[in-house]
Protein backbone atom coordinates (compact mmCIF):
# COMPACT_ATOMS: atom_id res chain seq x y z
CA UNK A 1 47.62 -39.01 -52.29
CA UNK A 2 43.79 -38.26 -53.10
CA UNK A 3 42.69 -41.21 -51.88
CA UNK A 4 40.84 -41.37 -48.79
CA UNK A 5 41.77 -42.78 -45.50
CA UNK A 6 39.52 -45.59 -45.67
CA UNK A 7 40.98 -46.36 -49.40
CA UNK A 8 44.45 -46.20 -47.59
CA UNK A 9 43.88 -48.48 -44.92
CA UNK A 10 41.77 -51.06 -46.91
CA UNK A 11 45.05 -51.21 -49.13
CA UNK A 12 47.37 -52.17 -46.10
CA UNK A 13 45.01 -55.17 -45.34
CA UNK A 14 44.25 -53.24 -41.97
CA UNK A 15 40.44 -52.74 -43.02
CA UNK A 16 38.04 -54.46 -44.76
CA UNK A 17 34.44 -53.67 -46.67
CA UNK A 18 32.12 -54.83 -44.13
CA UNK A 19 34.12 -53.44 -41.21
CA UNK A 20 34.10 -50.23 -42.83
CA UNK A 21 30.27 -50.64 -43.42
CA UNK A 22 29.65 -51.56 -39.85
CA UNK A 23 32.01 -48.46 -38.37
CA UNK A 24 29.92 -45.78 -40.96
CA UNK A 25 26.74 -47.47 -39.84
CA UNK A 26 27.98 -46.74 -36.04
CA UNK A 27 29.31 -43.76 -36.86
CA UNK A 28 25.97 -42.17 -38.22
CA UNK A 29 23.69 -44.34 -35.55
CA UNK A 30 26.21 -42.38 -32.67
CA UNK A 31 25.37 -38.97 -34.47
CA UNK A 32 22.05 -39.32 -34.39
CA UNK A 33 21.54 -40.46 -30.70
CA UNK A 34 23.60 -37.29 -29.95
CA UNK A 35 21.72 -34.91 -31.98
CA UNK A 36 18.28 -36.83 -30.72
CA UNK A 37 19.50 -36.22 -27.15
CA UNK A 38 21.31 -33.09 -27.65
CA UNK A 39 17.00 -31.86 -28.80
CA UNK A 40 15.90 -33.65 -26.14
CA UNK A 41 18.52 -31.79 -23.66
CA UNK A 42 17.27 -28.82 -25.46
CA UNK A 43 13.73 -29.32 -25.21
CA UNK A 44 13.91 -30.40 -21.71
CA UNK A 45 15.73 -27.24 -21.00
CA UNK A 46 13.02 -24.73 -22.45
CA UNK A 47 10.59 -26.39 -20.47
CA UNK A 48 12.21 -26.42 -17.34
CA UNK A 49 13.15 -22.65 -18.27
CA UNK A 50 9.23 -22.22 -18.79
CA UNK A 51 8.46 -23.67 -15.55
CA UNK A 52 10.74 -21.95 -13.58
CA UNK A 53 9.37 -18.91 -15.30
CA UNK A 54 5.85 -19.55 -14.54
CA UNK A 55 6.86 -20.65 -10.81
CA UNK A 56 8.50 -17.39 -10.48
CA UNK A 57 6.02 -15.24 -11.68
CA UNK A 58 3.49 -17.17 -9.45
CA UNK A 59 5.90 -16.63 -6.66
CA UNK A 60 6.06 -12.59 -7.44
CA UNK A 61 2.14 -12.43 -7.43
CA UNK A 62 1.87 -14.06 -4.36
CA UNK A 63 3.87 -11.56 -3.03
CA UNK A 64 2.18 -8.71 -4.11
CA UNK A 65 -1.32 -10.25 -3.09
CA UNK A 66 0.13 -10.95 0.32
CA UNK A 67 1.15 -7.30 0.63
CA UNK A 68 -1.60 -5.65 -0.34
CA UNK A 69 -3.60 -8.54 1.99
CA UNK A 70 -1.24 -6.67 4.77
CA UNK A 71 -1.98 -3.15 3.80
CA UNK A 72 -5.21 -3.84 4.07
CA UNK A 73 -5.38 -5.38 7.37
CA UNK A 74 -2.98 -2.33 8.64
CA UNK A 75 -5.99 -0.16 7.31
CA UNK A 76 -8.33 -1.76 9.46
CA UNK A 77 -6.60 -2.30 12.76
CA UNK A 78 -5.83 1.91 12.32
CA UNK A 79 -10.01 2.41 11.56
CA UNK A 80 -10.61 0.18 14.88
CA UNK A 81 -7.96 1.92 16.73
CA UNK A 82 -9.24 5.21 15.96
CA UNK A 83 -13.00 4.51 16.60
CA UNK A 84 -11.64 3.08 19.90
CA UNK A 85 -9.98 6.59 20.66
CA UNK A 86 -12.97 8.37 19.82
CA UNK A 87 -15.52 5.76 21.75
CA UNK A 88 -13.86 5.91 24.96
CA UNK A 89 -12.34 9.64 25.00
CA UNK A 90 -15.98 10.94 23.58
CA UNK A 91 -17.64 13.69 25.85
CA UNK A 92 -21.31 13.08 26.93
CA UNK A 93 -24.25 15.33 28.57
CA UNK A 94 -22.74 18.28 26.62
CA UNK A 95 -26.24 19.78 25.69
CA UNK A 96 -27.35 22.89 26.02
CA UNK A 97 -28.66 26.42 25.28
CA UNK A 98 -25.06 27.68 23.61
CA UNK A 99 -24.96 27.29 19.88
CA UNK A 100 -22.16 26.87 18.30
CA UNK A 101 -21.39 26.90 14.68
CA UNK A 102 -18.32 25.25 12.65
CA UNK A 103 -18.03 24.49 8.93
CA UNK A 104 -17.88 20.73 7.45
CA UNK A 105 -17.41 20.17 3.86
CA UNK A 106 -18.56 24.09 3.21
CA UNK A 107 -21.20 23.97 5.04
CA UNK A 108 -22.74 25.69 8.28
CA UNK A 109 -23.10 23.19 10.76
CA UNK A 110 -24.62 24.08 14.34
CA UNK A 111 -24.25 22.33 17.68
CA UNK A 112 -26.25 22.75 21.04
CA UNK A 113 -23.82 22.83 23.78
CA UNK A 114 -23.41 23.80 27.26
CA UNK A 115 -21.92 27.52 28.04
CA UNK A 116 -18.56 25.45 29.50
CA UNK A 117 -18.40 22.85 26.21
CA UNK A 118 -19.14 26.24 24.29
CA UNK A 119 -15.54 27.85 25.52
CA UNK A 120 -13.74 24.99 25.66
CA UNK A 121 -14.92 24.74 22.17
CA UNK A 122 -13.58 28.12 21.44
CA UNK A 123 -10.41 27.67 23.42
CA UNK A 124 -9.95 24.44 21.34
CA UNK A 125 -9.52 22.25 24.74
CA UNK A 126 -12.48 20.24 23.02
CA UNK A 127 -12.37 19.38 19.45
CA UNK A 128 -15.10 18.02 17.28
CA UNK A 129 -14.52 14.71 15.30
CA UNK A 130 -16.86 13.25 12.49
CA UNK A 131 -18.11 9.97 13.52
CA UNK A 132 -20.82 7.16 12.83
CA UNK A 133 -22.29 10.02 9.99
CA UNK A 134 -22.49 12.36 12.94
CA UNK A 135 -20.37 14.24 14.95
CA UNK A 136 -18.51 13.69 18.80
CA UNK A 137 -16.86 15.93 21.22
CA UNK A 138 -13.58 14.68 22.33
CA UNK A 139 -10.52 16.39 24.72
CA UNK A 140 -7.67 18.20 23.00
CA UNK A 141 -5.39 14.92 24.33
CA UNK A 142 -7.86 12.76 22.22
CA UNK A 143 -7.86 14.66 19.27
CA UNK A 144 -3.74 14.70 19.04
CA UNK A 145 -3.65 11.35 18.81
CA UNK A 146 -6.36 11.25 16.22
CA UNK A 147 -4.87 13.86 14.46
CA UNK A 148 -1.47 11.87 14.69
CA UNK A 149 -3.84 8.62 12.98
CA UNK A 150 -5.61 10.63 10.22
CA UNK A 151 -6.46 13.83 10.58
CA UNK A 152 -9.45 14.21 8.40
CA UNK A 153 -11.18 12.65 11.04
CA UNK A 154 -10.70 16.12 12.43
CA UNK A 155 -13.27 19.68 11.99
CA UNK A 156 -10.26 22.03 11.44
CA UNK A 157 -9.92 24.65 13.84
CA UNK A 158 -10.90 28.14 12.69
CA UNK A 159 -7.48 30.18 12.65
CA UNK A 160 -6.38 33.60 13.51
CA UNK A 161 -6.49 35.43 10.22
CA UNK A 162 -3.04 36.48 8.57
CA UNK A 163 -4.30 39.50 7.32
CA UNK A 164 -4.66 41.56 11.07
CA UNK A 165 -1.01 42.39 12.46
CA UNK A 166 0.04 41.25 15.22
CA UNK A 167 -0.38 44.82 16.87
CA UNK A 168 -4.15 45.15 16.20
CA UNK A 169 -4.51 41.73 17.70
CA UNK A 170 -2.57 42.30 20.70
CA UNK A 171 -5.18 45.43 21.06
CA UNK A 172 -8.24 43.47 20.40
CA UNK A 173 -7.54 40.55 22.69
CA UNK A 174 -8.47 42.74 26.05
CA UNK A 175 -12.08 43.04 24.50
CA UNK A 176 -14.05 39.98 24.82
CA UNK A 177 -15.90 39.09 21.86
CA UNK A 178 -18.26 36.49 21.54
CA UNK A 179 -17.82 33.56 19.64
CA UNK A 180 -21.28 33.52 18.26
CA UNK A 181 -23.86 36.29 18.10
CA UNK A 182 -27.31 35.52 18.73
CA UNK A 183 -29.78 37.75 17.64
């Protein structure tokens, strides 16, 4: 029994050597197609893996460029609606003899206003707002919705200071003070 099938079946008459030939030959011709497209499958497969790949990345950097396209253009329509605010809301013919002083960026700025502008200035009914490398007096309604927007458009308001008690404030508020000594 250690013959082979093909020595088995060429003894019954059932096979003989040129059949046998041909049926190897197709048998090792049928391998090799499958192995050559099996590769083929394979190597179509990374390269449709690849492009996908590629497509997708493209795809995710498009995205990104769109968004910061839109982040961008949100910056800008908030810079035109704010100088809008400030263009039509701006006070004008505020000159004057009062001075009055307020600190940018530590420094001492001064502005020549009118006695009125001068204590709503104080009373912080008028705010001041940097604009055009210069400053602008707008309303206290202006300046809430600029300071809603971006409030380092904004000259802070000088505050009460913490370290008085409430007490000693309540006293000194029946005195008026001036806001700015001239002498």
């Amino acid at each position: 029994m250690a013959e082979s099938l093909f020595e088995q079946l060429k003894q019954a008459g059932l096979v003989d050597e040129q059949k046998a030939k041909r049926a190897k030959k197709d048998k090792g011709r049928d391998q090799y197609q499958q192995t050559k497209q099996h590769k083929g499958k394979a190597a179509l497969s990374d390269a449709a893996e690849l492009v996908a790949r590629v497509a997708q990345h493209k795809v995710e950097r498009d995205r990104q460029l769109n968004l910061a396209h839109q982040q961008q253009q949100a910056k800008k329509a908030a810079q035109a609606e704010l100088r809008q605010i400030i263009e039509s809301n701006r006070l004008s013919r505020y000159d004057g003899h009062a001075i009055y002083h307020f600190v940018d960026d530590n420094k001492v700025k001064t502005l020549h206003v009118s006695q009125e502008i001068h204590q709503r200035l104080v009373a912080a009914r008028v705010r001041i707002a940097r604009f055009e490398a210069g400053y602008v007096l707008i309303p206290h309604t202006a300046a809430e919705k600029i300071e809603q927007r971006d409030a380092g458009i904004l000259i802070p308001i000088t505050g009460v200071d913490a370290s008085v008690s409430a007490e000693a404030q309540d006293y000194y508020t029946r005195f008026e003070v001036p806001d700015d000594l001239t002498w």
